[in-house]
C-alpha atoms as a PDB file:
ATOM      1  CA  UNK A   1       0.000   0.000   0.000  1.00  0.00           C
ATOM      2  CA  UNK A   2       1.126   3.846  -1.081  1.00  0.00           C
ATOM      3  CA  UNK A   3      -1.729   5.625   0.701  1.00  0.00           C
ATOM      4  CA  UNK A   4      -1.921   5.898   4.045  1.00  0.00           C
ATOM      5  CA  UNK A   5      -3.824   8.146   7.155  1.00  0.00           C
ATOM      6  CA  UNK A   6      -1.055   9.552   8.681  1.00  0.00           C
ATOM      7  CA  UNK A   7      -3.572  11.366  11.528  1.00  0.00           C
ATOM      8  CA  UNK A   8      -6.259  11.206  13.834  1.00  0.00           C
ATOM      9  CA  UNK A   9      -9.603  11.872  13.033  1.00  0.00           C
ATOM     10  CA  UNK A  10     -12.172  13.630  15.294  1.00  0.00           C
ATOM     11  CA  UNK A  11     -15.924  13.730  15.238  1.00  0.00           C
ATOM     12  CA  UNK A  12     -19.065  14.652  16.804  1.00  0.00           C
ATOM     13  CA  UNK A  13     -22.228  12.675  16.883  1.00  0.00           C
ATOM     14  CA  UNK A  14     -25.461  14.788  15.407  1.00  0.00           C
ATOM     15  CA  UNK A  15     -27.552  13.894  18.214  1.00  0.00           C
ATOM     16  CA  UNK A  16     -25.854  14.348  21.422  1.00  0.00           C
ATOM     17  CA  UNK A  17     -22.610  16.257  19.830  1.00  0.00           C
ATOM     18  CA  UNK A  18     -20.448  13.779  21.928  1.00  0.00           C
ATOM     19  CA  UNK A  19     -16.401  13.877  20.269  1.00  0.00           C
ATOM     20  CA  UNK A  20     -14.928  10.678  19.362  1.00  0.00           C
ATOM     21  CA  UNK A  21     -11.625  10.678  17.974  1.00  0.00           C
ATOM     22  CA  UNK A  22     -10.504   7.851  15.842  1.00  0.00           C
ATOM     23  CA  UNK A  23      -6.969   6.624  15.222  1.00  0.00           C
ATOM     24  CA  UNK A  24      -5.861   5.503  11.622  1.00  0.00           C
ATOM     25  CA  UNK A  25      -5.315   1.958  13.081  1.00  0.00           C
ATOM     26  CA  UNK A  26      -9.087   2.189  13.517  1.00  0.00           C
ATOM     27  CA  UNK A  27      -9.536   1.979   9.757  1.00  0.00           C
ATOM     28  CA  UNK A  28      -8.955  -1.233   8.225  1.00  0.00           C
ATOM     29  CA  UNK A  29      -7.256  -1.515   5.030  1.00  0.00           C
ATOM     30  CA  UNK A  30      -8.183   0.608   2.026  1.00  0.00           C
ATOM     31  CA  UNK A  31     -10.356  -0.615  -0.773  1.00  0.00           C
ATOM     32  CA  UNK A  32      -8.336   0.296  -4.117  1.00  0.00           C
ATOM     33  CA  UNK A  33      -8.794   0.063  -7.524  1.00  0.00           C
ATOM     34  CA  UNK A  34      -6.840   1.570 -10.367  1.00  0.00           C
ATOM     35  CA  UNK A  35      -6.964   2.830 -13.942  1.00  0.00           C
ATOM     36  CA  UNK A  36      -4.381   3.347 -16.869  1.00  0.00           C
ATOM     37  CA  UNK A  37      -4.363   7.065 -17.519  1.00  0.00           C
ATOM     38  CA  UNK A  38      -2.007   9.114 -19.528  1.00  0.00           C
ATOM     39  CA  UNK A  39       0.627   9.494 -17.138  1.00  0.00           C
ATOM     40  CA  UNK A  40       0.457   6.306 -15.450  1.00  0.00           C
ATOM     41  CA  UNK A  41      -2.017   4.535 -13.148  1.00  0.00           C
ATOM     42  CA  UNK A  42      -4.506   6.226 -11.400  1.00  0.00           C
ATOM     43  CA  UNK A  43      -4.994   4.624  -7.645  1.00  0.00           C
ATOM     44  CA  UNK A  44      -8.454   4.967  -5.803  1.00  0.00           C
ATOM     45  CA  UNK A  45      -8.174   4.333  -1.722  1.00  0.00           C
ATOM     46  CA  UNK A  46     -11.325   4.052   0.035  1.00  0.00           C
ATOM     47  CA  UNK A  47     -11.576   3.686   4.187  1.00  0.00           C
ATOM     48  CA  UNK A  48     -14.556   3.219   5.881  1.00  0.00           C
ATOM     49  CA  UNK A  49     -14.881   3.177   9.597  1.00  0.00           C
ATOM     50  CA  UNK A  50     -18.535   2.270  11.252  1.00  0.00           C
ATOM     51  CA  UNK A  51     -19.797   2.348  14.631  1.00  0.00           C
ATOM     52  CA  UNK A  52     -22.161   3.615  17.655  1.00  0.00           C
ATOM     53  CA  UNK A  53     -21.852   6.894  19.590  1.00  0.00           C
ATOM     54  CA  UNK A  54     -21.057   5.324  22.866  1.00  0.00           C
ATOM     55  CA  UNK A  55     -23.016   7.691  24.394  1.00  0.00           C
ATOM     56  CA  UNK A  56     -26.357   7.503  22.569  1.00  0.00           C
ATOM     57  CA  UNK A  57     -25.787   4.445  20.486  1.00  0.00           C
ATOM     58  CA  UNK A  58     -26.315   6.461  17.029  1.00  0.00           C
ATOM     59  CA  UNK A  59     -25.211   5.163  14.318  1.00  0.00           C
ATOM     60  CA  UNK A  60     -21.932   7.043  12.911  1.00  0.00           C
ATOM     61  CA  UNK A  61     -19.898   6.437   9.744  1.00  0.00           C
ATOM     62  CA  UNK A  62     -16.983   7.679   8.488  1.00  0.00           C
ATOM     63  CA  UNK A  63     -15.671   7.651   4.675  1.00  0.00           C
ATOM     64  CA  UNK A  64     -11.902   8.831   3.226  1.00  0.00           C
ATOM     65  CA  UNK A  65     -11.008   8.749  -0.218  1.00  0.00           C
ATOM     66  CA  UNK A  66      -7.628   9.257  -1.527  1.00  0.00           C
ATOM     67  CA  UNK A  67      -6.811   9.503  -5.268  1.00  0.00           C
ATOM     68  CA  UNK A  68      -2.485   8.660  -5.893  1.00  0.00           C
ATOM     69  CA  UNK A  69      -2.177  10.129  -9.855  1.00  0.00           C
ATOM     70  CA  UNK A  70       0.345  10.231 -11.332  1.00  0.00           C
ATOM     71  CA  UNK A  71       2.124   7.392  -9.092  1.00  0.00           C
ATOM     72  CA  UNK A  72       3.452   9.214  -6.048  1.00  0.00           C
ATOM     73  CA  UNK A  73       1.564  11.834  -5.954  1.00  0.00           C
ATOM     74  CA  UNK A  74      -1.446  12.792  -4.027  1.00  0.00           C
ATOM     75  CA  UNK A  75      -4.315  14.110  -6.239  1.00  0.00           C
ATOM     76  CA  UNK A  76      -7.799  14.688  -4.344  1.00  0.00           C
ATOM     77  CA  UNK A  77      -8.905  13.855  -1.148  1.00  0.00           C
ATOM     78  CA  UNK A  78     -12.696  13.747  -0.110  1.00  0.00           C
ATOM     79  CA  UNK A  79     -14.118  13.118   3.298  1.00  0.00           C
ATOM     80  CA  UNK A  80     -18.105  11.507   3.912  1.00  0.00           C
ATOM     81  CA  UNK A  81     -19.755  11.423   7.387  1.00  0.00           C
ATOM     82  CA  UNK A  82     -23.311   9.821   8.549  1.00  0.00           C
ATOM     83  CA  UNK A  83     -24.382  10.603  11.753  1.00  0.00           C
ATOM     84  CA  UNK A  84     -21.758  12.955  12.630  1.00  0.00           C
ATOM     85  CA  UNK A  85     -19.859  15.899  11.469  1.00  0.00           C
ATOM     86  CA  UNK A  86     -15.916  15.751  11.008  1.00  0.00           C
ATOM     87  CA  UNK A  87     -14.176  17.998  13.580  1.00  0.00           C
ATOM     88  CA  UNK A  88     -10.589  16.982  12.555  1.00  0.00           C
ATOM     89  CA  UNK A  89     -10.376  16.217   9.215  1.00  0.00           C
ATOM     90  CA  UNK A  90      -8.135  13.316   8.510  1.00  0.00           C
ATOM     91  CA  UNK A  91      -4.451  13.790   6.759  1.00  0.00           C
ATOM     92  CA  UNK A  92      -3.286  11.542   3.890  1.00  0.00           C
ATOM     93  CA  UNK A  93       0.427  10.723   2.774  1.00  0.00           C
ATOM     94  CA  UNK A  94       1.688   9.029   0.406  1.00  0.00           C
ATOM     95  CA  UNK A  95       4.725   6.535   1.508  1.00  0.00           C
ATOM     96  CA  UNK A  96       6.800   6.828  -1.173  1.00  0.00           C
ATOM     97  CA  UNK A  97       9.911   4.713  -0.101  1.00  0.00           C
ATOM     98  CA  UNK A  98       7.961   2.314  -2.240  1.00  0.00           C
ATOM     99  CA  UNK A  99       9.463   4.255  -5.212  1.00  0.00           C
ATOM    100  CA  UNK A 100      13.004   4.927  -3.764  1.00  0.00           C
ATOM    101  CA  UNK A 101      14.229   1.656  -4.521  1.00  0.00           C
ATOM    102  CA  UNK A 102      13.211   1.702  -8.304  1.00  0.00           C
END
């Protein structure tokens, strides 16, 4: 993997505005799919993260996509919430000491 979440992540539930903050280990591992563009393969990396407010059991989901285009290079970053509003928005980095050794 190239993409990772190099930060943690805070939000607050929409019904009883209690802050949760999530570490990246929280996130398991990205779903990623790729397309040949002109310069090279374009990487999608999608993390989702679900669970309940543990202080009024509402449902809360989190969603980070990363786009890697060309190779190496972040392109766009997006961030999704249900149930709660993003407080701390995550940070992306790509590890590129995949690429030194080429």
């Amino acid at each position: 993997m190239t993409m990772k979440i190099s930060q943690k992540i805070s939000v607050k539930c929409k019904k009883c505005n209690k802050l949760h903050d999530i570490n990246p280990e929280g996130f398991s591992d990205p779903e990623m799919t790729s397309d040949e563009r002109s310069m090279g393969y374009e990487t999608q990396y999608i993390w989702e993260h679900e669970f309940n407010c543990d202080k009024c059991n509402n449902d809360l989901k989190i969603t980070i996509e990363g786009y890697e285009y060309p190779v190496g290079i972040l392109n766009y970053q997006e961030f999704n919430s249900e149930g709660c509003l993003i407080v701390n928005e995550p940070s992306l980095e790509i590890n590129n000491e995949d690429y030194e050794n080429d």
